[in-house]
N, C-alpha and C. Protein backbone atom coordinates (compact mmCIF):
# COMPACT_ATOMS: atom_id res chain seq x y z
N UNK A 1 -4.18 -10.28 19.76
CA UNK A 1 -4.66 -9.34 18.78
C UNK A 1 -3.98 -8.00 19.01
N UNK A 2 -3.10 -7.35 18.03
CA UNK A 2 -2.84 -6.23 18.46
C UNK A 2 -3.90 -5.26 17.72
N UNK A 3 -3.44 -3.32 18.29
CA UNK A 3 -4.06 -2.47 17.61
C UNK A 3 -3.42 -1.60 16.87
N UNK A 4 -3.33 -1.21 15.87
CA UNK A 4 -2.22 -0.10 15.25
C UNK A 4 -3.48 0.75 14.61
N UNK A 5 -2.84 2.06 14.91
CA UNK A 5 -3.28 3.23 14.34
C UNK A 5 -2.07 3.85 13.45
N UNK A 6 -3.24 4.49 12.24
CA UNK A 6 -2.41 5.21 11.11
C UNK A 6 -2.63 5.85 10.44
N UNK A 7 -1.49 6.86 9.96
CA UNK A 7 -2.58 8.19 9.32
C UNK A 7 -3.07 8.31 7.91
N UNK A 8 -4.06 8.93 7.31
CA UNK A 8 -4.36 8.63 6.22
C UNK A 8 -5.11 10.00 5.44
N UNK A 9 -5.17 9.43 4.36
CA UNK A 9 -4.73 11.62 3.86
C UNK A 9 -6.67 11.78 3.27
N UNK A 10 -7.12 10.44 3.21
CA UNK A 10 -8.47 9.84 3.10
C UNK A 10 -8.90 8.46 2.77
N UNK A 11 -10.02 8.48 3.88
CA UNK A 11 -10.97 7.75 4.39
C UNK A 11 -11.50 6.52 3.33
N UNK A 12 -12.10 7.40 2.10
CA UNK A 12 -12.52 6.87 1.33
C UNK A 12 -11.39 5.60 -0.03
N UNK A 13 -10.15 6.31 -0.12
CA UNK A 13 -9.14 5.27 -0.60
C UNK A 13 -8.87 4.40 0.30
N UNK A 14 -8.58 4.98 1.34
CA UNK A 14 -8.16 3.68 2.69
C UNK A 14 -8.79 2.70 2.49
N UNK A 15 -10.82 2.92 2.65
CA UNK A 15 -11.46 1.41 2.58
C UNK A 15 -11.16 1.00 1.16
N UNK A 16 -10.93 1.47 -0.10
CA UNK A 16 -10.79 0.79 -0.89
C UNK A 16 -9.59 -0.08 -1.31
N UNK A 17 -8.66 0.03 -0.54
CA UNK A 17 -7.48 -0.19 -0.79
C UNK A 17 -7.50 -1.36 0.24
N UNK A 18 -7.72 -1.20 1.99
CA UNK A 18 -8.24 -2.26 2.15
C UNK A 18 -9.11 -2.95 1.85
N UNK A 19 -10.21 -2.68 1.57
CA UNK A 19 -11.26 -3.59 1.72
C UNK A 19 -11.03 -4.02 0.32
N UNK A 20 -11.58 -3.37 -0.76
CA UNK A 20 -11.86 -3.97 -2.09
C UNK A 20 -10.34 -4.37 -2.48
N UNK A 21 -8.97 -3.91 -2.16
CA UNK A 21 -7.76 -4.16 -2.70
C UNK A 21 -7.31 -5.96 -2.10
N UNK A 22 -7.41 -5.80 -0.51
CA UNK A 22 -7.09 -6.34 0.52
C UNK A 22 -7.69 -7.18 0.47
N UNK A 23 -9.64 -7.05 -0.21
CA UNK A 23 -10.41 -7.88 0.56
C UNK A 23 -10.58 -8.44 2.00
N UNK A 24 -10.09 -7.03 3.09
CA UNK A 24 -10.62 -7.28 4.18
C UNK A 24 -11.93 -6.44 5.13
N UNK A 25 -12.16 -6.73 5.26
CA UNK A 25 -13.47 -6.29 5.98
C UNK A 25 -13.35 -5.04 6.92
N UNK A 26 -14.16 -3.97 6.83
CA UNK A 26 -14.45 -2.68 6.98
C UNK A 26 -15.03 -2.66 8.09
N UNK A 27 -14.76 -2.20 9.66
CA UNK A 27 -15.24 -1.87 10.29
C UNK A 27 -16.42 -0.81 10.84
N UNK A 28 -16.19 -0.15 11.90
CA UNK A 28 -17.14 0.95 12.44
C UNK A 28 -16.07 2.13 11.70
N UNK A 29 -16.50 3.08 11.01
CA UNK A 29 -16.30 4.16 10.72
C UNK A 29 -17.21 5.83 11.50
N UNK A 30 -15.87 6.59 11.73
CA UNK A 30 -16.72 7.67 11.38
C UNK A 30 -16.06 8.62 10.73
N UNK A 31 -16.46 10.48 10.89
CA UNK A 31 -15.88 11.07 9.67
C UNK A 31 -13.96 11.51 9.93
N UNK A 32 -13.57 10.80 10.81
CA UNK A 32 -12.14 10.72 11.14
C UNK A 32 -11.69 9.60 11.37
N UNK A 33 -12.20 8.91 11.05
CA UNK A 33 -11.79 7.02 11.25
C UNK A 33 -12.24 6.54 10.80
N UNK A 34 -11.54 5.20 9.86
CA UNK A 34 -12.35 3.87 9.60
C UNK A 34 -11.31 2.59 10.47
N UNK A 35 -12.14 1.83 10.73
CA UNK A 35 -11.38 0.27 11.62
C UNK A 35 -11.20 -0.76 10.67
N UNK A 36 -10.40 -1.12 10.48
CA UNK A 36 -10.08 -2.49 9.06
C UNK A 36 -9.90 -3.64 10.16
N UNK A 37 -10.50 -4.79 9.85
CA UNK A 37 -10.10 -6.33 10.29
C UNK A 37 -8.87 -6.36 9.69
N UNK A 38 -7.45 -6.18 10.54
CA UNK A 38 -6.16 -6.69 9.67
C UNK A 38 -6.02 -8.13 9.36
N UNK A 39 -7.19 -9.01 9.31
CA UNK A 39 -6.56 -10.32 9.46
C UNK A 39 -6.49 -10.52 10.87
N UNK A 40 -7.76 -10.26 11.56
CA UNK A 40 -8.23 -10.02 12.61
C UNK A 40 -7.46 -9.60 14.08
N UNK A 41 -6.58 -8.69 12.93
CA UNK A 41 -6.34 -7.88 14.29
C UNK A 41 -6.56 -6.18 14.05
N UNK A 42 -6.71 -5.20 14.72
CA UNK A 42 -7.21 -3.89 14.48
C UNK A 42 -6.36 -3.01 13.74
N UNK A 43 -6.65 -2.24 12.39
CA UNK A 43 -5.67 -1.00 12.18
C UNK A 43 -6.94 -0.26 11.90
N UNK A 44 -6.25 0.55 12.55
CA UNK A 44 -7.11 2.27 12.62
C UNK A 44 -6.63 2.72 11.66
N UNK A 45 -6.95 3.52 10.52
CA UNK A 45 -6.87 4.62 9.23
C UNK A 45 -7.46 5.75 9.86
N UNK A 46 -6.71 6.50 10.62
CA UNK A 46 -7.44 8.27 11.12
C UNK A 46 -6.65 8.91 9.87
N UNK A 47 -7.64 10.17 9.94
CA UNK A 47 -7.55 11.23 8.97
C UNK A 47 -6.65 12.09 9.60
N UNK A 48 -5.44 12.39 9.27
CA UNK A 48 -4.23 13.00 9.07
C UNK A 48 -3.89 13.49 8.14
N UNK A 49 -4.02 14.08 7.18
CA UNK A 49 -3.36 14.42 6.17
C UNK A 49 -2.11 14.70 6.27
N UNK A 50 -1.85 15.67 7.37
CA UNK A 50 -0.50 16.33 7.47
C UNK A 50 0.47 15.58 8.21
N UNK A 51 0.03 14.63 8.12
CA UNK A 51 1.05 13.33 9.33
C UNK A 51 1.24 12.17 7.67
N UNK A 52 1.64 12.75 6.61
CA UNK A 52 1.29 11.46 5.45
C UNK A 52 3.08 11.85 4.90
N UNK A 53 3.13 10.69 4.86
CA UNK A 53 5.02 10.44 4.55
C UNK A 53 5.13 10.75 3.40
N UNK A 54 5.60 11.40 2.91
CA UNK A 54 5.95 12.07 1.29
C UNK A 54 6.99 10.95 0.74
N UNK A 55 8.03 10.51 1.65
CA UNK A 55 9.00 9.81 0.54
C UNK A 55 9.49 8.82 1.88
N UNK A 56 8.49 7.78 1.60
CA UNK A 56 8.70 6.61 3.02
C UNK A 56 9.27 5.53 2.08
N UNK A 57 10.05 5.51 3.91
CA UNK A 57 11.27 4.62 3.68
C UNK A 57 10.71 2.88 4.47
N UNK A 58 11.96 1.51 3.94
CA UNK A 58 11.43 0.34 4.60
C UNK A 58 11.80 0.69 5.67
N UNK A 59 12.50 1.34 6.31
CA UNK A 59 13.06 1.19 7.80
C UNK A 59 13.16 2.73 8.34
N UNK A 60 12.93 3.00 9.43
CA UNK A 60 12.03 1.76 10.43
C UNK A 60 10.49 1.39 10.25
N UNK A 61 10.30 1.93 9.58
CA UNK A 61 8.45 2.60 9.88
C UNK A 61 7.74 1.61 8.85
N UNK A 62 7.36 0.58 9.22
CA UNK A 62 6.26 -0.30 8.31
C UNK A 62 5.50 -1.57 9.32
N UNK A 63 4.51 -2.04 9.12
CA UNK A 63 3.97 -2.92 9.63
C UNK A 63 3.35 -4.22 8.76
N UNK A 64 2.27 -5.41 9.21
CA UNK A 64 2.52 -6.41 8.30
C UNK A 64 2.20 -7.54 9.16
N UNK A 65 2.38 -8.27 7.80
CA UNK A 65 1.28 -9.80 7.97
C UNK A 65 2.63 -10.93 7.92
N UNK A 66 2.74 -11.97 8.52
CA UNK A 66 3.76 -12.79 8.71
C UNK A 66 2.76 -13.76 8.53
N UNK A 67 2.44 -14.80 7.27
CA UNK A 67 2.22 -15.78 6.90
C UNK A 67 2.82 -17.16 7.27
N UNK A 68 1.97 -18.45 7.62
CA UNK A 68 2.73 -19.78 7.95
C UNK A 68 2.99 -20.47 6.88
N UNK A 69 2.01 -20.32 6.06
CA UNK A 69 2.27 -21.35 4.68
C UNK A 69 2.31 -20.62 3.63
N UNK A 70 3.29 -20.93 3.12
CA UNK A 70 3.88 -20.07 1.74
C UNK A 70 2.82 -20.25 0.34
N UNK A 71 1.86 -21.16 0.46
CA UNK A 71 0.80 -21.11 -0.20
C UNK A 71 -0.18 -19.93 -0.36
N UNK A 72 -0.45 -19.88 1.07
CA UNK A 72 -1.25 -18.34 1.70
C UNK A 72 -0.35 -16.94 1.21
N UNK A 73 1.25 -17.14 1.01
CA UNK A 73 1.78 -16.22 0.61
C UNK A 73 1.60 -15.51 -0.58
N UNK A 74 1.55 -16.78 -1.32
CA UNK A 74 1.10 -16.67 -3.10
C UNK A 74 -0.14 -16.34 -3.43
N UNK A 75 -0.78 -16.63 -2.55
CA UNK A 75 -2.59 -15.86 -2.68
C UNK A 75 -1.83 -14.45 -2.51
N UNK A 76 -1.44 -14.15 -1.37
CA UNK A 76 -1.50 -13.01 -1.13
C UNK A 76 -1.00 -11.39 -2.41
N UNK A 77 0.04 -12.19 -2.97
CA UNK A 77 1.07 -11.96 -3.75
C UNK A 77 0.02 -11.65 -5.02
N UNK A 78 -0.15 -13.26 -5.45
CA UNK A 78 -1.22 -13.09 -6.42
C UNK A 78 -2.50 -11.93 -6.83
N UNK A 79 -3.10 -11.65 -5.41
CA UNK A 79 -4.17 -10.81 -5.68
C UNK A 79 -3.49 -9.30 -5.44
N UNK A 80 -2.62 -9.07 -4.57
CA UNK A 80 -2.15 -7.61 -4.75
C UNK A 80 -1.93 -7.63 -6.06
N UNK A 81 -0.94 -8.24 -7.27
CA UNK A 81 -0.44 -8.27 -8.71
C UNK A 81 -2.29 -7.94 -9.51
N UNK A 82 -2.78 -9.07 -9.21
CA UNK A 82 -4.18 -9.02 -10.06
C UNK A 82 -4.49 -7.89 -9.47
N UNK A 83 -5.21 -7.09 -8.61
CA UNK A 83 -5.64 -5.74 -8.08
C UNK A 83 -4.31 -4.79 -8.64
N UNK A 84 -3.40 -5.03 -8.89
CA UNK A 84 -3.10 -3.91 -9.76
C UNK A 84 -2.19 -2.67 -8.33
N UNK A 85 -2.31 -3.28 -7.09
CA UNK A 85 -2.24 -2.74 -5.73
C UNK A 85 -0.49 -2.00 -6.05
N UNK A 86 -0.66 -0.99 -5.15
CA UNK A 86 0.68 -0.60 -5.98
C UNK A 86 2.39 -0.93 -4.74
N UNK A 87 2.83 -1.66 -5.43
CA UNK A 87 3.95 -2.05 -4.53
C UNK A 87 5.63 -1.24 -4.57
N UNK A 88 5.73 -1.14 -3.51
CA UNK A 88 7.28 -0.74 -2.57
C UNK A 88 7.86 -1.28 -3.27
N UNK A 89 7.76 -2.95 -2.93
CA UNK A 89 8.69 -3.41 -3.35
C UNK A 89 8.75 -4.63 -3.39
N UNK A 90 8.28 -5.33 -4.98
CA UNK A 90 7.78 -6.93 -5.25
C UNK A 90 8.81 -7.87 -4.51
N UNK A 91 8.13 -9.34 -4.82
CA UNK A 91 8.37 -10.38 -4.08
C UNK A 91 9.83 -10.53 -3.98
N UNK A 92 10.48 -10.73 -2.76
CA UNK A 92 12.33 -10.98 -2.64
C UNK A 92 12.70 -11.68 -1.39
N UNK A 93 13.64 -12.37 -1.50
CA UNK A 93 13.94 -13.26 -0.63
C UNK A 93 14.63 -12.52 -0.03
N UNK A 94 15.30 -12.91 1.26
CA UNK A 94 15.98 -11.93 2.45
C UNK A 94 16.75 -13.21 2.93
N UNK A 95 17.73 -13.25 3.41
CA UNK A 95 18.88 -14.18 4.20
C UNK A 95 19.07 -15.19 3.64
N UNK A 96 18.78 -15.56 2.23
CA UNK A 96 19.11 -16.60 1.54
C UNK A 96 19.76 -17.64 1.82
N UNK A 97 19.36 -19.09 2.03
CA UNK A 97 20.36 -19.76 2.80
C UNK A 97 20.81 -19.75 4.70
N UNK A 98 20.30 -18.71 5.01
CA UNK A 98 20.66 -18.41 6.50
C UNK A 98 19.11 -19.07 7.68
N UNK A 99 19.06 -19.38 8.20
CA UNK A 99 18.40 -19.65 9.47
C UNK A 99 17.09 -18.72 8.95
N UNK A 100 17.04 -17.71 9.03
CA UNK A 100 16.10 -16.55 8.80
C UNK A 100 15.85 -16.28 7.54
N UNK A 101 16.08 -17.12 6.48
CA UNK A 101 15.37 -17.24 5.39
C UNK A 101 14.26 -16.91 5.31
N UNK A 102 13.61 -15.95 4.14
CA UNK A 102 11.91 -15.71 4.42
C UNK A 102 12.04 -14.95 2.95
N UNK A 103 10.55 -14.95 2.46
CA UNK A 103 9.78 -14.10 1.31
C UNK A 103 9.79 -13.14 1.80
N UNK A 104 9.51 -11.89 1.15
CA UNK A 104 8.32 -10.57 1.64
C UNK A 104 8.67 -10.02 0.25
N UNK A 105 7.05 -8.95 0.44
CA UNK A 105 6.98 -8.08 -0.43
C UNK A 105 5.89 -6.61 0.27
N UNK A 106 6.17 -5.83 -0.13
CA UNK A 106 5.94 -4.46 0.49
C UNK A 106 4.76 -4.09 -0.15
N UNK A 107 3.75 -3.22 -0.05
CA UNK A 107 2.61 -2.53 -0.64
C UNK A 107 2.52 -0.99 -0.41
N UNK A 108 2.28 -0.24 -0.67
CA UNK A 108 2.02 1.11 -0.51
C UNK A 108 0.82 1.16 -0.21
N UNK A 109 -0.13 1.80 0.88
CA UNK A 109 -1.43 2.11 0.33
C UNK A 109 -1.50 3.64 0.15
N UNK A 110 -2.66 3.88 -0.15
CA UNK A 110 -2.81 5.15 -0.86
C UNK A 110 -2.22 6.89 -0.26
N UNK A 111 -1.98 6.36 1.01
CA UNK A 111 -1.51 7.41 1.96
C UNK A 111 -0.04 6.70 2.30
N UNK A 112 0.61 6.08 1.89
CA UNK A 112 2.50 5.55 1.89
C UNK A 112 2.70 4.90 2.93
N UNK A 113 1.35 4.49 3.51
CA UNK A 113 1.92 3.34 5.05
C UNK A 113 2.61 2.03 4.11
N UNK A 114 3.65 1.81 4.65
CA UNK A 114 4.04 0.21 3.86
C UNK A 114 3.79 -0.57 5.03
N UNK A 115 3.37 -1.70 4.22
CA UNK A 115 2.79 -3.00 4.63
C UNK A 115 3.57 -4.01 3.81
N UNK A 116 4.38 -5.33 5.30
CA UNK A 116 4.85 -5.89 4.58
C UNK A 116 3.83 -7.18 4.80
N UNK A 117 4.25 -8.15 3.80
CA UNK A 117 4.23 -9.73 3.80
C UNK A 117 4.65 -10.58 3.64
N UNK A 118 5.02 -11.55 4.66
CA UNK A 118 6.44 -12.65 4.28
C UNK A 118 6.22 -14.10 5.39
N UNK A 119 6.95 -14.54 4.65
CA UNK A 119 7.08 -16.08 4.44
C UNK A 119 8.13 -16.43 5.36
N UNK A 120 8.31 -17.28 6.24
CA UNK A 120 9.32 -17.70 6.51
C UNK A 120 9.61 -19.59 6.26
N UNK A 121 11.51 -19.66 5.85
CA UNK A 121 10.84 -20.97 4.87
C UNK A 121 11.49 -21.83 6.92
N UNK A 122 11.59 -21.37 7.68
CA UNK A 122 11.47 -22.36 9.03
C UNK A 122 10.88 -21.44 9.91
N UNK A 123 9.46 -22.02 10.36
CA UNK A 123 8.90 -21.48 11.59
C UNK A 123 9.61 -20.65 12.26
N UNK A 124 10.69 -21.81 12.81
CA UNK A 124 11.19 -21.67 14.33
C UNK A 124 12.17 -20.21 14.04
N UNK A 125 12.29 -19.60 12.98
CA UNK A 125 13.09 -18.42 12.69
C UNK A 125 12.16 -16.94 12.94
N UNK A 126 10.94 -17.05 13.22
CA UNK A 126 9.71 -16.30 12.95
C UNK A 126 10.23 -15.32 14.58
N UNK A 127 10.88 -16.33 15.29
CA UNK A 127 11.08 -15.27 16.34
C UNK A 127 12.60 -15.38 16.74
């Protein structure tokens, strides 16, 4: 399980963006933190305002969900599109043909952390 902390310009979009966007589950909050279940591992949303990326880039700075079954991908895909969630940068393949073949697609949340999600089409490429 890892933990990531991250800054957020407010509290109140954060849970909505996870929780009601994400549909993941809302931890212990207080008035400088909320804890999100990432898919049961920890991200911290602290209140930063002045730590909030004006014009964020994919690299280096993003974090993310690495899916096994490309089924689970298309949920994923699916409900960011239906939620309306606002994306970086929709669904695209990466190494086409190469060993490291994989999906992803990027999300913004309301404070510009990108979050990716992707597919890989062989396990054994995941590392």
């Amino acid at each position: 399980m890892f933990h990531l902390a991250i800054p957020t310009h407010d509290l109140n979009l954060a849970k909505e963006f996870f929780g009601d966007g994400l549909g993941l589950v809302i931890g212990r909050e207080q008035n400088s933190y909320v804890i999100v279940n990432f898919f049961g591992h920890q991200v911290v949303c602290h209140l930063a305002p002045d730590e909030i990326e004006s014009n964020p880039k994919m690299y280096p700075r993003h974090f993310g969900l690495i899916v096994i079954q490309e089924q689970k991908y298309e949920e994923l895909l699916m409900n960011a599109r239906g939620k309306k969630l606002k994306f970086f940068k929709d669904d695209f393949k990466r190494f086409q043909g190469q060993e490291s073949e994989h999906r992803s697609f990027f999300l913004l949340d309301p404070s510009n952390n990108l979050i990716e999600f992707k597919w890989y089409k062989k396990q054994s490429a995941i590392f």
